[in-house]
PDB file of N, CA and C in Angstrom:
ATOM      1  N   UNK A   1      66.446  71.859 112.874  1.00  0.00           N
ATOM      2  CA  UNK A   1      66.525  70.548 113.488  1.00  0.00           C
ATOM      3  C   UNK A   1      67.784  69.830 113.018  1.00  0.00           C
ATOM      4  N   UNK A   2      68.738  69.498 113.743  1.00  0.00           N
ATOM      5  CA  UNK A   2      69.884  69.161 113.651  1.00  0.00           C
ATOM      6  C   UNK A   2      69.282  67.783 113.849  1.00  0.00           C
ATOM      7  N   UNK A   3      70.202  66.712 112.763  1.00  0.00           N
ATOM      8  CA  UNK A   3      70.010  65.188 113.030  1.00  0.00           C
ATOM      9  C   UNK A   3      71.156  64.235 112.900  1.00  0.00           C
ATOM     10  N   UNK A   4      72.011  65.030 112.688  1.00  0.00           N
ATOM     11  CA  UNK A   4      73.696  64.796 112.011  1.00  0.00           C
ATOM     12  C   UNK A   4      74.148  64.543 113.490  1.00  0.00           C
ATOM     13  N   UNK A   5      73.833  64.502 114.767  1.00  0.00           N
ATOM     14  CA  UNK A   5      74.742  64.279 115.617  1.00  0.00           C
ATOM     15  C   UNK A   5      75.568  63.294 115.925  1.00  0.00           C
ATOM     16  N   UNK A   6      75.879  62.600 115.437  1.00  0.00           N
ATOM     17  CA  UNK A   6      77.058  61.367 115.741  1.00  0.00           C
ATOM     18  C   UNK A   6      78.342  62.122 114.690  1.00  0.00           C
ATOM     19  N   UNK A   7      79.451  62.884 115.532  1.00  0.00           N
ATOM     20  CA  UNK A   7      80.787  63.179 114.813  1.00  0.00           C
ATOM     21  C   UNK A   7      81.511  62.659 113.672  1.00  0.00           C
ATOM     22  N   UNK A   8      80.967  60.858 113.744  1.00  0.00           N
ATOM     23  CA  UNK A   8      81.428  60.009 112.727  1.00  0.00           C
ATOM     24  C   UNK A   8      80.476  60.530 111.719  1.00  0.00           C
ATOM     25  N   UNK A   9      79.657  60.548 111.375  1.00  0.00           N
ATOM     26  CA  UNK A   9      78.426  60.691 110.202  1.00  0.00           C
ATOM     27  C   UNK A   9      78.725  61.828 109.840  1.00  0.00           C
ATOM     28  N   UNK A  10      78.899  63.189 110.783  1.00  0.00           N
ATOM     29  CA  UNK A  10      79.195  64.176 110.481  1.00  0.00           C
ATOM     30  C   UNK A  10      80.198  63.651 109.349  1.00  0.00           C
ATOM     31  N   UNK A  11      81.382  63.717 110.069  1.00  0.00           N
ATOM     32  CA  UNK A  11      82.614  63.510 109.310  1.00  0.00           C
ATOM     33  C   UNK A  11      82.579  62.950 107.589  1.00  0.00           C
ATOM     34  N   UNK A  12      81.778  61.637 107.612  1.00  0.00           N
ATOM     35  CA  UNK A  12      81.256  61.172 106.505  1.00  0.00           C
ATOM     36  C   UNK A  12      80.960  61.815 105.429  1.00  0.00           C
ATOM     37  N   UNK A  13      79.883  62.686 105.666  1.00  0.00           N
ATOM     38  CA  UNK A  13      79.261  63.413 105.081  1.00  0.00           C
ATOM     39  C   UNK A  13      79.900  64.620 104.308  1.00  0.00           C
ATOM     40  N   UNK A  14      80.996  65.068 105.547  1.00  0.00           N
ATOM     41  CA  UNK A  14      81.823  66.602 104.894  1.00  0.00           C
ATOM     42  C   UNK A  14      82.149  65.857 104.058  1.00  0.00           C
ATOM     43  N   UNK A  15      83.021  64.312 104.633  1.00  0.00           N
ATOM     44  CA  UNK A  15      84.312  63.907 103.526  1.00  0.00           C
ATOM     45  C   UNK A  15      83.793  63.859 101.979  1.00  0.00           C
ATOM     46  N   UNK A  16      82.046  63.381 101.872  1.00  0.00           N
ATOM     47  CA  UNK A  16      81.321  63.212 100.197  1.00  0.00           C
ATOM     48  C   UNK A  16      81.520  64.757  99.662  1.00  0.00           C
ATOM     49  N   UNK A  17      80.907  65.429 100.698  1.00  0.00           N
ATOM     50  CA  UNK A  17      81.148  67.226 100.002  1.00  0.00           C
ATOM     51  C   UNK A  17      82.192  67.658  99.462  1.00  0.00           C
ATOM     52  N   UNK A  18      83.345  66.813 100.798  1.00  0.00           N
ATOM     53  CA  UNK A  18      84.519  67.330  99.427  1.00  0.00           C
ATOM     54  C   UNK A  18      84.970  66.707  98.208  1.00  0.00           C
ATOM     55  N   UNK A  19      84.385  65.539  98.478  1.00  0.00           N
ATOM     56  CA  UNK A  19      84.576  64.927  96.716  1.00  0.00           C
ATOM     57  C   UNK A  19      83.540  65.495  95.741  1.00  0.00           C
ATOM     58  N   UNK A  20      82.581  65.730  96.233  1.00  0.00           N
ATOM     59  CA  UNK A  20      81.832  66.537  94.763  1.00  0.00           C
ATOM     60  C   UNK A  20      82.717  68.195  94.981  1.00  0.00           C
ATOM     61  N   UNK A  21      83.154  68.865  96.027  1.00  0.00           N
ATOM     62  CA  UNK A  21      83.477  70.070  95.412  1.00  0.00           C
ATOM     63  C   UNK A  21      84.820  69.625  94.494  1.00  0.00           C
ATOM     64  N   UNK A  22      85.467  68.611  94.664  1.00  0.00           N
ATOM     65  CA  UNK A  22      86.703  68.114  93.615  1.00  0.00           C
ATOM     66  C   UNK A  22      86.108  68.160  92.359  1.00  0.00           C
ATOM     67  N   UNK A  23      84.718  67.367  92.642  1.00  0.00           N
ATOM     68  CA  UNK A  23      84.069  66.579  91.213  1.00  0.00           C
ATOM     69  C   UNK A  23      83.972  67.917  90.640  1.00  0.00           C
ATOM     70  N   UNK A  24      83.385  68.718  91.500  1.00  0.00           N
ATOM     71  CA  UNK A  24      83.113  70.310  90.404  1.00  0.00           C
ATOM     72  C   UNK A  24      84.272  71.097  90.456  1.00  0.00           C
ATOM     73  N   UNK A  25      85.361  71.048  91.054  1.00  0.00           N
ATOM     74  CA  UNK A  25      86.571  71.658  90.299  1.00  0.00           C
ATOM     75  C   UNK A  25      87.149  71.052  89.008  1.00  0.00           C
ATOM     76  N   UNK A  26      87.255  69.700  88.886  1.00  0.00           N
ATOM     77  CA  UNK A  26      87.977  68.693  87.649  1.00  0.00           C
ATOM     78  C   UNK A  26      87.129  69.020  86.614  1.00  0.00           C
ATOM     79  N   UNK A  27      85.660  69.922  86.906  1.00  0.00           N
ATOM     80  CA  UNK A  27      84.519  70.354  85.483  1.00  0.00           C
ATOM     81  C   UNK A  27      84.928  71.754  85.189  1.00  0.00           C
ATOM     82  N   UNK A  28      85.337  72.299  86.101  1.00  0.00           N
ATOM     83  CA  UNK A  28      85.855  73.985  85.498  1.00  0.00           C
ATOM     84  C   UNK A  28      87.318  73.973  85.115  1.00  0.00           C
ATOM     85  N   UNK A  29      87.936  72.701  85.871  1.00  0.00           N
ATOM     86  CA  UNK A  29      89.104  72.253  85.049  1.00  0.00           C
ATOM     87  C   UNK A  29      89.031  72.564  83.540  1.00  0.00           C
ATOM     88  N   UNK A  30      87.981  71.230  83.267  1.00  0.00           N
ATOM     89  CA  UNK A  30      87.812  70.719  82.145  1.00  0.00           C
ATOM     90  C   UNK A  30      86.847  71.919  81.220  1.00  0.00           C
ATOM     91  N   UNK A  31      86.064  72.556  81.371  1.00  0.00           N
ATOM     92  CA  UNK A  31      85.548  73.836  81.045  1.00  0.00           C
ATOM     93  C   UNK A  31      86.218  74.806  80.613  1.00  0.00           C
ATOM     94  N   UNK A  32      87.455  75.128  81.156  1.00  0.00           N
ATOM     95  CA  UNK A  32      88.529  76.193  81.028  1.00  0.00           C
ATOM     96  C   UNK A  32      89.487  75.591  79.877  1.00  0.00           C
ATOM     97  N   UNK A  33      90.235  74.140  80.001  1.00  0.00           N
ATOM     98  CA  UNK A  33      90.766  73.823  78.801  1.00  0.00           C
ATOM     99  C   UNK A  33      90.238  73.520  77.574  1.00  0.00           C
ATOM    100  N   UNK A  34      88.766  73.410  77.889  1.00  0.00           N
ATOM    101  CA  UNK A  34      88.308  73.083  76.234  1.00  0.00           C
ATOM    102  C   UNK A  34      87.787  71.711  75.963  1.00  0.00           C
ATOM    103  N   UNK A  35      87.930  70.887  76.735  1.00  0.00           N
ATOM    104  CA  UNK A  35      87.402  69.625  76.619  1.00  0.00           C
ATOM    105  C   UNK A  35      86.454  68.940  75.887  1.00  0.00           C
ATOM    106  N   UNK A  36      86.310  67.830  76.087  1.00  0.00           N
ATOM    107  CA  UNK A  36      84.966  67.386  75.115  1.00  0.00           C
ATOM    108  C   UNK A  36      83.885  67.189  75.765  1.00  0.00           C
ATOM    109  N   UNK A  37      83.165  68.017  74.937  1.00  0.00           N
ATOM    110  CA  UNK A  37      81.493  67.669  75.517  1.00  0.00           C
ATOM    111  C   UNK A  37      81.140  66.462  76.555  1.00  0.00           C
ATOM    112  N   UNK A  38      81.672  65.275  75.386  1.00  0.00           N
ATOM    113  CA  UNK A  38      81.554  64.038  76.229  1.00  0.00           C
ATOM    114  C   UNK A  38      82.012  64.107  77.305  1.00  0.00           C
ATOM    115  N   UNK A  39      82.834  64.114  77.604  1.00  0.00           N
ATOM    116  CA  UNK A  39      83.918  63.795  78.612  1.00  0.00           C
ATOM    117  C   UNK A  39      83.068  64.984  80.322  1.00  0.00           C
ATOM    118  N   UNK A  40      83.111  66.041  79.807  1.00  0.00           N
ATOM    119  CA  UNK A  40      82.521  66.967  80.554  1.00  0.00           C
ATOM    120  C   UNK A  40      80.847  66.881  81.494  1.00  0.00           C
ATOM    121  N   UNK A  41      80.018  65.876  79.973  1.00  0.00           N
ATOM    122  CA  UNK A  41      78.646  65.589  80.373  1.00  0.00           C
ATOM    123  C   UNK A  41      79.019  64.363  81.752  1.00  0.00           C
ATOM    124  N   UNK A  42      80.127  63.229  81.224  1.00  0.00           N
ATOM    125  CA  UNK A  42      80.171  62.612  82.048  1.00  0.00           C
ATOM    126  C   UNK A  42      80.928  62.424  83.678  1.00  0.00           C
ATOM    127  N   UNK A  43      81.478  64.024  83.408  1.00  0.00           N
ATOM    128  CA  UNK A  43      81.937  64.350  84.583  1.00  0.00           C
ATOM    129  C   UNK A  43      80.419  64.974  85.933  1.00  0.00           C
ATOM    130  N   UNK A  44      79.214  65.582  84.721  1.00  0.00           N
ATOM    131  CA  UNK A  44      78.365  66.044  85.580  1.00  0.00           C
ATOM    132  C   UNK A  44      77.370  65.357  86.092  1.00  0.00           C
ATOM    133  N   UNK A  45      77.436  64.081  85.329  1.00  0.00           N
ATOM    134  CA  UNK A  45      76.676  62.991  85.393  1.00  0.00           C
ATOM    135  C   UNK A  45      77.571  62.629  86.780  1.00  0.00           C
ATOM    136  N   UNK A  46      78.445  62.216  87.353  1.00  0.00           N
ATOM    137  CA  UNK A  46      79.020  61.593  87.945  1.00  0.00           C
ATOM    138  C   UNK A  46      78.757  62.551  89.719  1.00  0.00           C
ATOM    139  N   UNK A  47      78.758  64.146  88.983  1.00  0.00           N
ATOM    140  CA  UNK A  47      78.450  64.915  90.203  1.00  0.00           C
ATOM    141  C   UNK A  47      77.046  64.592  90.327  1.00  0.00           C
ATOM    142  N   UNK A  48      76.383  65.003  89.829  1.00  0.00           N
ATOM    143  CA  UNK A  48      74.698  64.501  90.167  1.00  0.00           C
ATOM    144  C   UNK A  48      74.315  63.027  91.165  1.00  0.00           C
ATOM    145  N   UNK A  49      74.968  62.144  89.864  1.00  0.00           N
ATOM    146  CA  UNK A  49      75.052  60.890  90.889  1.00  0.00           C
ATOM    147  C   UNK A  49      75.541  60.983  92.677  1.00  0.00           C
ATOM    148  N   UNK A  50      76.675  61.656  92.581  1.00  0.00           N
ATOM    149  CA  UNK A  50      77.465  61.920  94.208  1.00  0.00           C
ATOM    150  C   UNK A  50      76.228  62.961  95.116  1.00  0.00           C
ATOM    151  N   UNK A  51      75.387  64.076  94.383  1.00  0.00           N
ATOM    152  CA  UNK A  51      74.799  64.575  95.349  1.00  0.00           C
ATOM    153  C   UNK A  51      73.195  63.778  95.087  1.00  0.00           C
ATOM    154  N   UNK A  52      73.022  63.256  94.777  1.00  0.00           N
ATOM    155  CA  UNK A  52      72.063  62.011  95.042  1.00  0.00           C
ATOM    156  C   UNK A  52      72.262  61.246  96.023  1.00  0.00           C
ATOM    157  N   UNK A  53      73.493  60.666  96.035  1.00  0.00           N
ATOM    158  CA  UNK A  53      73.760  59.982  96.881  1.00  0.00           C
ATOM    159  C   UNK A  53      74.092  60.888  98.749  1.00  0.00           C
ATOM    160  N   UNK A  54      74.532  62.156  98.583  1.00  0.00           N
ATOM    161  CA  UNK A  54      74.291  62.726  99.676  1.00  0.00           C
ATOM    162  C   UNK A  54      73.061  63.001  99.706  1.00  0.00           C
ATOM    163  N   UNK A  55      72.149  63.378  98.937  1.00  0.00           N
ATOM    164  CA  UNK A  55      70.808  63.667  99.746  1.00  0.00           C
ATOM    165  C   UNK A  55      70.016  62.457 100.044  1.00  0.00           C
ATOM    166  N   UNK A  56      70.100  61.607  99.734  1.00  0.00           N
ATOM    167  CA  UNK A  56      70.040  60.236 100.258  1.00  0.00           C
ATOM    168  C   UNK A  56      70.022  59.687 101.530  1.00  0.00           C
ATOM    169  N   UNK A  57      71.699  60.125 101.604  1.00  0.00           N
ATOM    170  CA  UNK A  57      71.698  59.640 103.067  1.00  0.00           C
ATOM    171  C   UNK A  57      70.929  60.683 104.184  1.00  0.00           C
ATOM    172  N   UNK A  58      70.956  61.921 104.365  1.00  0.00           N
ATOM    173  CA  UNK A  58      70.565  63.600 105.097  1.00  0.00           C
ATOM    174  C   UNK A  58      68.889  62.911 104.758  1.00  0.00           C
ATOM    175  N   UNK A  59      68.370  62.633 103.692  1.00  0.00           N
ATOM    176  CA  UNK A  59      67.178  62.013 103.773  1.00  0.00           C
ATOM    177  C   UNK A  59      66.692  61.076 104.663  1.00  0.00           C
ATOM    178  N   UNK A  60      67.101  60.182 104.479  1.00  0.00           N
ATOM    179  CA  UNK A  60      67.281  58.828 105.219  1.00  0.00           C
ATOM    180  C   UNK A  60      67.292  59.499 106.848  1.00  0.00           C
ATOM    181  N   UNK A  61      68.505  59.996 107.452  1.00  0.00           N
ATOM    182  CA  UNK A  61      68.539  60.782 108.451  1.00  0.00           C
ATOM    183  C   UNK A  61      67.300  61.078 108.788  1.00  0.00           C
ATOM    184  N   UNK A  62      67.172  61.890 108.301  1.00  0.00           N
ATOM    185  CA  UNK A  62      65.989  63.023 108.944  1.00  0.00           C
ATOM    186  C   UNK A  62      64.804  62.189 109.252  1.00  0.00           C
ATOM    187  N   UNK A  63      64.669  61.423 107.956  1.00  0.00           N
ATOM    188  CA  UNK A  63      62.823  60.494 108.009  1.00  0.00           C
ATOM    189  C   UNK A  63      63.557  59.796 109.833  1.00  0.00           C
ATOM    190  N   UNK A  64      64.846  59.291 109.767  1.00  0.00           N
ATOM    191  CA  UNK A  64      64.917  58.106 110.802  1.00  0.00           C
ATOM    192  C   UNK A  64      64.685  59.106 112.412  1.00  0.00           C
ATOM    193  N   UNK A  65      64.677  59.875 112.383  1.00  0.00           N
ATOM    194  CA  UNK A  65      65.220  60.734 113.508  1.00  0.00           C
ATOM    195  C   UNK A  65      63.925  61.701 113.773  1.00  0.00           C
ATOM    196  N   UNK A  66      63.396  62.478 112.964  1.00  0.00           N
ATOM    197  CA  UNK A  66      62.061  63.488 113.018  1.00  0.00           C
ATOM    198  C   UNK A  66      61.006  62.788 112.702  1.00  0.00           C
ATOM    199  N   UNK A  67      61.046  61.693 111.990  1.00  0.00           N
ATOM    200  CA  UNK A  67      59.262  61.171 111.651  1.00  0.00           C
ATOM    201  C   UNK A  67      59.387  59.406 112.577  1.00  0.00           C
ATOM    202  N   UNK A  68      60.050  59.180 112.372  1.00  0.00           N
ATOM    203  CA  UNK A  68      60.273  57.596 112.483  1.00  0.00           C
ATOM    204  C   UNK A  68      60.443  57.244 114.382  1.00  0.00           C
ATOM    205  N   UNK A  69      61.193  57.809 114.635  1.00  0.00           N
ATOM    206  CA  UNK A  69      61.988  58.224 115.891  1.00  0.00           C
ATOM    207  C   UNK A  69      61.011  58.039 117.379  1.00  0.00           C
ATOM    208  N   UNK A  70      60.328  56.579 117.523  1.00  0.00           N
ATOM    209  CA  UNK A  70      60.160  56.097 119.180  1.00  0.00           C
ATOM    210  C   UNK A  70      60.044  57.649 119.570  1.00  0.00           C
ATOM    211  N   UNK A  71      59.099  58.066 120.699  1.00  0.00           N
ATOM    212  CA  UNK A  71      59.270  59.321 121.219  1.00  0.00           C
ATOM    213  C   UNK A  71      58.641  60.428 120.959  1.00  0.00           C
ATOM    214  N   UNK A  72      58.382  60.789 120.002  1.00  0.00           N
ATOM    215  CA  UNK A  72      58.325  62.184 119.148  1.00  0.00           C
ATOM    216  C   UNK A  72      57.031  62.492 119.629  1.00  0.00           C
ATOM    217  N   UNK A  73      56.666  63.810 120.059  1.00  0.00           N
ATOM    218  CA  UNK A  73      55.498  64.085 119.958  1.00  0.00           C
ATOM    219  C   UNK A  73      54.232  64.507 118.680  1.00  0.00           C
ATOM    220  N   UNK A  74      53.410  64.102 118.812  1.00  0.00           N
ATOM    221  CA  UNK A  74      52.117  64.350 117.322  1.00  0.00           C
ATOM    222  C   UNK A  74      53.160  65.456 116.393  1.00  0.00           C
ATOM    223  N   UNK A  75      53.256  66.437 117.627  1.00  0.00           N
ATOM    224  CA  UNK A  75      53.955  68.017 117.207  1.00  0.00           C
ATOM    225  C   UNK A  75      55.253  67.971 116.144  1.00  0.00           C
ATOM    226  N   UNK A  76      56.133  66.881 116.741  1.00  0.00           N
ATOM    227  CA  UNK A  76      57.554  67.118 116.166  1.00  0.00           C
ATOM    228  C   UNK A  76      57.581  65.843 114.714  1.00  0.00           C
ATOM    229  N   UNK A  77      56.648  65.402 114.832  1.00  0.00           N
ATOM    230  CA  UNK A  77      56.456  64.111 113.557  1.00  0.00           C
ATOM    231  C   UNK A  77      55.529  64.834 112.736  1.00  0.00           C
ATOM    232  N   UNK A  78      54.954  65.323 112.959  1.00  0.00           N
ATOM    233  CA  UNK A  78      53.966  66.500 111.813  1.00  0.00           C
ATOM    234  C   UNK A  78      54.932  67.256 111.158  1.00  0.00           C
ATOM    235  N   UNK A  79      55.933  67.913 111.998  1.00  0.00           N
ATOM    236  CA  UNK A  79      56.847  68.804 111.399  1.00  0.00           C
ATOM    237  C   UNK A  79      57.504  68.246 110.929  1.00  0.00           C
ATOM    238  N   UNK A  80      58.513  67.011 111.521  1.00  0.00           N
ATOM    239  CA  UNK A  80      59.624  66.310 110.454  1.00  0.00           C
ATOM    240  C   UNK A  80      58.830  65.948 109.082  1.00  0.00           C
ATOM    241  N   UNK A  81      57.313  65.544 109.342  1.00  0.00           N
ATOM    242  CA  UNK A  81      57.172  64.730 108.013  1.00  0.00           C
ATOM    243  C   UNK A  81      56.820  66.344 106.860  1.00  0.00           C
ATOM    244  N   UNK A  82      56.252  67.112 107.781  1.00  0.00           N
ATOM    245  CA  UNK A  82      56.612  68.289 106.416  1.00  0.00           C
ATOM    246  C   UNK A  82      57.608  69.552 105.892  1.00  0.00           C
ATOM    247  N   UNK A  83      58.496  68.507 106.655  1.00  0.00           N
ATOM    248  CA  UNK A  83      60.021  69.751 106.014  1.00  0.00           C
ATOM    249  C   UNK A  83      59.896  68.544 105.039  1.00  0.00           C
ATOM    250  N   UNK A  84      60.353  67.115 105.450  1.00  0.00           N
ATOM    251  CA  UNK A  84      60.337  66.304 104.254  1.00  0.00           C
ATOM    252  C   UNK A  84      59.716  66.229 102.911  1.00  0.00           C
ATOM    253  N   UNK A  85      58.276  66.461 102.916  1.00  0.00           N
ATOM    254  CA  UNK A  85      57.397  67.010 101.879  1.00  0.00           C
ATOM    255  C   UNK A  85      58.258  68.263 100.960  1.00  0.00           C
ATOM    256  N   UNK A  86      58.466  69.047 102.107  1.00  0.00           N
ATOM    257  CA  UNK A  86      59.040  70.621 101.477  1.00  0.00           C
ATOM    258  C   UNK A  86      60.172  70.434 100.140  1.00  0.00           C
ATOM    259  N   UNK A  87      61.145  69.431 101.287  1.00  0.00           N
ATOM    260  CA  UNK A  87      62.534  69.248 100.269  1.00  0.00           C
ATOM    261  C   UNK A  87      62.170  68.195  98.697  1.00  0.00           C
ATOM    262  N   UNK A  88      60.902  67.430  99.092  1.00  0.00           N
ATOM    263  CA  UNK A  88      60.399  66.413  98.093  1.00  0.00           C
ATOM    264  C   UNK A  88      60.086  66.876  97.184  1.00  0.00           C
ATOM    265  N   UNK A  89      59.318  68.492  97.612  1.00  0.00           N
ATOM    266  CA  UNK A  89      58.299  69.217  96.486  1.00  0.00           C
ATOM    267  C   UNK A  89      59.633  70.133  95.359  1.00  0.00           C
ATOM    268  N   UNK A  90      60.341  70.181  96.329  1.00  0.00           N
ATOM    269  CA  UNK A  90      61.569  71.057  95.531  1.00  0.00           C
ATOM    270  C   UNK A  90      62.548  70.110  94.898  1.00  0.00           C
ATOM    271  N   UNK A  91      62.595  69.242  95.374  1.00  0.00           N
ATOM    272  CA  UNK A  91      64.043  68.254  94.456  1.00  0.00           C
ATOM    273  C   UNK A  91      63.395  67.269  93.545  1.00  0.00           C
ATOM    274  N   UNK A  92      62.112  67.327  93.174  1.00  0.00           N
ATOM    275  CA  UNK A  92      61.042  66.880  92.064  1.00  0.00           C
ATOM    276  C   UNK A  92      61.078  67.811  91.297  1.00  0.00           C
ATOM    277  N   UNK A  93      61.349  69.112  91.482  1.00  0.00           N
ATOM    278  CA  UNK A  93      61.309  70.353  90.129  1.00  0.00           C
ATOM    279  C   UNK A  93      62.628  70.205  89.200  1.00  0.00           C
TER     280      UNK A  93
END
């Protein structure tokens, strides 16, 4: 179930991906020269934060579009609301 359709949002979205794949290159950067612990924890802290914040929004999405969404039949709101469950039960582990 695709819910990303507006090109702009798309776009949005790659553009966060590529700042966390930066965020996780500047850590194998920093991994490879030797760095400080500190410095390193708070680089992963900072990635975590960024893919929080993308699953956030792809969250948000989906509830607005598969469960929420004027329209939907019993059928397709049963299902949006339990992929949602699915990803809930897994990003709680």
């Amino acid at each position: 179930m695709a819910h990303t359709r507006d090109p702009k949002d798309n776009a949005a979205l790659l553009m966060r991906v590529k700042r966390i794949s930066g965020q996780m290159e500047a850590i194998a950067r920093a991994l490879s020269s030797g760095a400080e612990c500190a410095d390193v924890l708070h680089q992963v802290a900072g990635v975590r934060g960024a893919v929080n914040g993308l699953m956030d929004e792809i969250f948000e999405a989906h509830l607005r579009e598969h469960v929420a969404r004027p329209g939907l039949s019993d059928t397709e709101r049963a299902q949006g609301a339990d992929e949602l469950a699915a990803v809930m039960r897994r990003y709680a582990k």
